[in-house]
N, C-alpha and C. Protein backbone atom coordinates (compact mmCIF):
# COMPACT_ATOMS: atom_id res chain seq x y z
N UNK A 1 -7.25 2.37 34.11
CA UNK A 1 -6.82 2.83 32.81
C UNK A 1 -6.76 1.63 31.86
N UNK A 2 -7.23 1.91 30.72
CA UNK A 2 -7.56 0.63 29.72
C UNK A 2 -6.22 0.65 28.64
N UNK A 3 -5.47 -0.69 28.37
CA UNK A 3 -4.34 -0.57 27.78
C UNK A 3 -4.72 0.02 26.39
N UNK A 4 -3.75 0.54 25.48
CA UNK A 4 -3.88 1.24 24.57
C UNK A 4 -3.79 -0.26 23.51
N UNK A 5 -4.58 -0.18 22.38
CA UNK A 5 -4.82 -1.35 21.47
C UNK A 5 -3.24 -1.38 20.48
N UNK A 6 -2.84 -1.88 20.73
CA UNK A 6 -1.51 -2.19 19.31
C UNK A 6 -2.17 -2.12 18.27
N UNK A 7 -1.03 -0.82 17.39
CA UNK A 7 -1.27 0.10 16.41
C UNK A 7 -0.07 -0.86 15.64
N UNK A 8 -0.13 -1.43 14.61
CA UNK A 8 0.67 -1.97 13.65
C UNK A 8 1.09 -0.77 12.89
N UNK A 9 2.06 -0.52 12.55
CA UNK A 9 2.85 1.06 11.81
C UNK A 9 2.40 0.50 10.55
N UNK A 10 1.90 1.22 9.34
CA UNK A 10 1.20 0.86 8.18
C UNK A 10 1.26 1.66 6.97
N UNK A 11 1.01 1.67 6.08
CA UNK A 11 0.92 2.70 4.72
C UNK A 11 -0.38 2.26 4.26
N UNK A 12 -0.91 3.43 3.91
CA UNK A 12 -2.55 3.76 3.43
C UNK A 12 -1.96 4.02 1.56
N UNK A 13 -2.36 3.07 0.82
CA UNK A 13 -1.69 3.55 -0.15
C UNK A 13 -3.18 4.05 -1.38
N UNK A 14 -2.93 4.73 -2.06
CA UNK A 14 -4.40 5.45 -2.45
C UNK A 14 -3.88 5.52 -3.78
N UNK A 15 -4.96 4.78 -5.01
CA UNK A 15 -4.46 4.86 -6.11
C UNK A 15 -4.34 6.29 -7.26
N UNK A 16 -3.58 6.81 -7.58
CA UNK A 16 -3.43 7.77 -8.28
C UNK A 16 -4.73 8.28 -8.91
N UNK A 17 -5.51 7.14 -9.73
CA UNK A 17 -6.75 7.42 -10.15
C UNK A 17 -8.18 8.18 -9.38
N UNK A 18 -7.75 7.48 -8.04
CA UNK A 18 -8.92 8.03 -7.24
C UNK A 18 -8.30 9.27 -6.14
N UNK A 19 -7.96 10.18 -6.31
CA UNK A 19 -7.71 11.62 -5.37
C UNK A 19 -9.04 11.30 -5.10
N UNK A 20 -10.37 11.04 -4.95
CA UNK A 20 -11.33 11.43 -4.37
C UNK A 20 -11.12 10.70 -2.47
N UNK A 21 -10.46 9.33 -2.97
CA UNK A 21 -10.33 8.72 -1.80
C UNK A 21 -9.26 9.70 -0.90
N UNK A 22 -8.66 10.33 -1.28
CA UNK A 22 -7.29 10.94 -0.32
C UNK A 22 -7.66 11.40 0.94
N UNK A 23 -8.45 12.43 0.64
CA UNK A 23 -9.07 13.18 2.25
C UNK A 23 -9.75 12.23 3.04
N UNK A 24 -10.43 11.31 2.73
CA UNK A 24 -11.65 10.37 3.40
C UNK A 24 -10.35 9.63 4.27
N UNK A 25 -8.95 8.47 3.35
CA UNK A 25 -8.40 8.23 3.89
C UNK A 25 -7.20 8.74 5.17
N UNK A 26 -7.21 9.97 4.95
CA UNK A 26 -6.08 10.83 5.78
C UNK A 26 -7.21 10.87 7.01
N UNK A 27 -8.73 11.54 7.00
CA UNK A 27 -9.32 11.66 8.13
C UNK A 27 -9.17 10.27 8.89
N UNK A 28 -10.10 9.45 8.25
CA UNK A 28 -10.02 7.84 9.06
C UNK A 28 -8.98 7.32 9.41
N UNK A 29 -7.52 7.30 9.62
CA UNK A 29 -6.15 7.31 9.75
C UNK A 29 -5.42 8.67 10.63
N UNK A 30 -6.70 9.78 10.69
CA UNK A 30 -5.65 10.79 11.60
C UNK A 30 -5.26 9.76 12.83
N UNK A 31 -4.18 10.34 13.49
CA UNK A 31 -4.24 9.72 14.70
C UNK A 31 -3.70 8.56 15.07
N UNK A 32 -3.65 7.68 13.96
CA UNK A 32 -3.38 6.26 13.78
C UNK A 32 -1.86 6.36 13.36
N UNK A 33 -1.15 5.20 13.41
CA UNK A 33 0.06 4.81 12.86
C UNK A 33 0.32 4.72 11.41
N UNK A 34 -0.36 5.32 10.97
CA UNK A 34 -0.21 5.25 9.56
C UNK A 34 -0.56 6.12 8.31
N UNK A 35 0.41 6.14 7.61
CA UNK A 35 0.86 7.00 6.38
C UNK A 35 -0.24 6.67 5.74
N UNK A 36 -0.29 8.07 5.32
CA UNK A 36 -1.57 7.81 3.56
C UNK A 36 -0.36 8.25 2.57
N UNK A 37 -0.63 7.87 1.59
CA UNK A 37 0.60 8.00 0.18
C UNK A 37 -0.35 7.68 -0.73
N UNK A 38 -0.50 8.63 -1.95
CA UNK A 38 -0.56 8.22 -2.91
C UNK A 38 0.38 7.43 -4.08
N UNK A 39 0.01 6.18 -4.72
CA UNK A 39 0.77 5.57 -5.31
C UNK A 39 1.42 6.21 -6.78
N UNK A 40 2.64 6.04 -6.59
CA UNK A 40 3.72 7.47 -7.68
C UNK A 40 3.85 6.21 -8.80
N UNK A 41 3.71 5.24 -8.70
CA UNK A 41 4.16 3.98 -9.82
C UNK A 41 3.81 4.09 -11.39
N UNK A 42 2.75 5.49 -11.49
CA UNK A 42 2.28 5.23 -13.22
C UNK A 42 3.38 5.59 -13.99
N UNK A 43 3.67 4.83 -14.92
CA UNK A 43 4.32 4.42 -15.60
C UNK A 43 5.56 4.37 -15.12
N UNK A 44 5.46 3.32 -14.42
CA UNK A 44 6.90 2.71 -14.08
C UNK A 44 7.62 1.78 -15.32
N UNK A 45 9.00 2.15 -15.34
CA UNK A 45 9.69 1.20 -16.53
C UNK A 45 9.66 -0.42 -15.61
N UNK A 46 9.75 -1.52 -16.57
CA UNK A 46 9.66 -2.40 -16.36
C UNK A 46 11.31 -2.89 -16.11
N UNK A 47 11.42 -3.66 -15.20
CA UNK A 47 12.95 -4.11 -14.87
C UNK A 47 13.49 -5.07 -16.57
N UNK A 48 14.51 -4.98 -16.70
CA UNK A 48 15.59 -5.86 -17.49
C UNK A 48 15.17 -7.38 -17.19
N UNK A 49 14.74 -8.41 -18.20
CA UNK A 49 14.64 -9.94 -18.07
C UNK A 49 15.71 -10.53 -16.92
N UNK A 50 15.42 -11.26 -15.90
CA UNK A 50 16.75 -11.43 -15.26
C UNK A 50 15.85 -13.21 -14.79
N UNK A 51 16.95 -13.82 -14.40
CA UNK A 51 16.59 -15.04 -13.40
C UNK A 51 16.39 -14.99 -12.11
N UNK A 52 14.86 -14.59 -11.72
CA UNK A 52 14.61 -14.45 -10.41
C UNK A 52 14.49 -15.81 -9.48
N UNK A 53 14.85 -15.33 -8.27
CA UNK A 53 15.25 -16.08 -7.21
C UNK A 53 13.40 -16.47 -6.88
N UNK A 54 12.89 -17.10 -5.56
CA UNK A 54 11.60 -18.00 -5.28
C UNK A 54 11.71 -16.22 -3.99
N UNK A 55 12.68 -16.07 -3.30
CA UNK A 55 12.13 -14.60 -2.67
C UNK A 55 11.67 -13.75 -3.77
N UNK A 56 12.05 -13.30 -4.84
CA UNK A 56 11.85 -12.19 -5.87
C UNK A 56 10.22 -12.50 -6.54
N UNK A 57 10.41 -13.99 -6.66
CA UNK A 57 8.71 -14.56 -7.35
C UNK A 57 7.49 -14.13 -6.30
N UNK A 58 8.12 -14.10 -4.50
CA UNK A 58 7.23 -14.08 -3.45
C UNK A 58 6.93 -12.65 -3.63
N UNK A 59 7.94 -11.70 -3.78
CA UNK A 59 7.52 -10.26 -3.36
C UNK A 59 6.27 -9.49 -5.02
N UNK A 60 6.91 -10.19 -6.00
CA UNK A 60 5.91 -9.74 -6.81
C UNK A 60 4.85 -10.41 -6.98
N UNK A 61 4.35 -11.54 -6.33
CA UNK A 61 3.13 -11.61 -6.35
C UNK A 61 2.46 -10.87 -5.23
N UNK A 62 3.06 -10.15 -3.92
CA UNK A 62 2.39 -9.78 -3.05
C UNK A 62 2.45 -8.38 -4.09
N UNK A 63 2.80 -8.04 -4.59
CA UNK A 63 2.92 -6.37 -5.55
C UNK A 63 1.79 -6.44 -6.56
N UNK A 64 1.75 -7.90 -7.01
CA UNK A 64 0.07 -8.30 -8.08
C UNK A 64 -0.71 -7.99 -7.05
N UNK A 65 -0.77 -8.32 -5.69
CA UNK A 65 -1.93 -8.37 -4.74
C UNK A 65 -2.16 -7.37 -4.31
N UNK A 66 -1.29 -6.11 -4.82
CA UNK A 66 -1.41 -4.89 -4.26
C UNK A 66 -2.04 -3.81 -5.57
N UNK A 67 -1.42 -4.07 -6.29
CA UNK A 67 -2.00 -3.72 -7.54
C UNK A 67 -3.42 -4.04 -7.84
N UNK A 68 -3.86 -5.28 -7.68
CA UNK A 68 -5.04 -5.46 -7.62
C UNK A 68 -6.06 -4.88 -6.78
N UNK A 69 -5.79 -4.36 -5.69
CA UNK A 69 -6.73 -3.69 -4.65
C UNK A 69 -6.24 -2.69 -4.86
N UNK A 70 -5.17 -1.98 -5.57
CA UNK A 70 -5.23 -0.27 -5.70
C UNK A 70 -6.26 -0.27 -7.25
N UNK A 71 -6.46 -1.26 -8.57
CA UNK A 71 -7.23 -1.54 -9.28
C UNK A 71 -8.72 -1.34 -9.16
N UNK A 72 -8.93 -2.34 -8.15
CA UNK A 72 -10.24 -2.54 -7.67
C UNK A 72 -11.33 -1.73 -6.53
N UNK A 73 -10.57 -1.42 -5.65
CA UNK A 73 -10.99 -0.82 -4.81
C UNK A 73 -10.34 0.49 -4.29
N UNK A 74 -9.01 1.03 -5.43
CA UNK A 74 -8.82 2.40 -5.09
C UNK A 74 -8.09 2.86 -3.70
N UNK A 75 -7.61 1.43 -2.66
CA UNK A 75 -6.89 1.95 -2.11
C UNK A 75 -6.60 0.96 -1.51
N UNK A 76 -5.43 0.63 -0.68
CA UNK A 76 -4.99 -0.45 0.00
C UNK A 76 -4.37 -0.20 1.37
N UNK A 77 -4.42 -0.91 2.50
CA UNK A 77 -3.21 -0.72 3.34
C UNK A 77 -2.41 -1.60 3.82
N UNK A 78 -1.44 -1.16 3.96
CA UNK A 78 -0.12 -2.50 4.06
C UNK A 78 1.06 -2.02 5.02
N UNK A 79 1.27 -3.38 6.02
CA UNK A 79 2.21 -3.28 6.89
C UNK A 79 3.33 -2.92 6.73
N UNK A 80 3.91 -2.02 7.46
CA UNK A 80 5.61 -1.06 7.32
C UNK A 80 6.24 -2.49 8.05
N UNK A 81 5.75 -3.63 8.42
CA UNK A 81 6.69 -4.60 9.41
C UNK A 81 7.26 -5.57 8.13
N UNK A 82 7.05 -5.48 6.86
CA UNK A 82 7.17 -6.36 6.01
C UNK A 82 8.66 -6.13 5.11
């Protein structure tokens, strides 16, 4: 019996713009550890000016890096371990 491959638990996140991607991503992901979601963020209010901390600077640039591939390529996936 061949060990089963470690499934990292994940989110399939699919940009609002493209519903075309939704079904393609839910098939390729049946089965797998991981959520498809479409991204609910359009028009999100922007937070209040505040003095962010060097954790707060880290998490929104990984949120630019996510934004950018829901931008560009309409869908992203990203680790639930984070």
């Amino acid at each position: 019996m061949e060990p089963s491959p470690l499934v990292t638990p994940a989110w399939c996140i699919v940009s609002v713009y493209r519903p075309d991607l939704l079904q393609e991503a839910k098939t390729r992901f049946a089965g797998d550890d991981v959520d498809v979601v479409v991204d609910r963020r359009v028009g999100e209010r922007r937070r209040p000016e505040r003095a962010e901390s060097d954790e707060s600077r880290a998490k929104d640039r990984r949120r630019l890096s996510i934004d950018e591939y829901l931008r560009t390529q309409g869908l992203v996936v990203v680790s639930r371990q984070n």
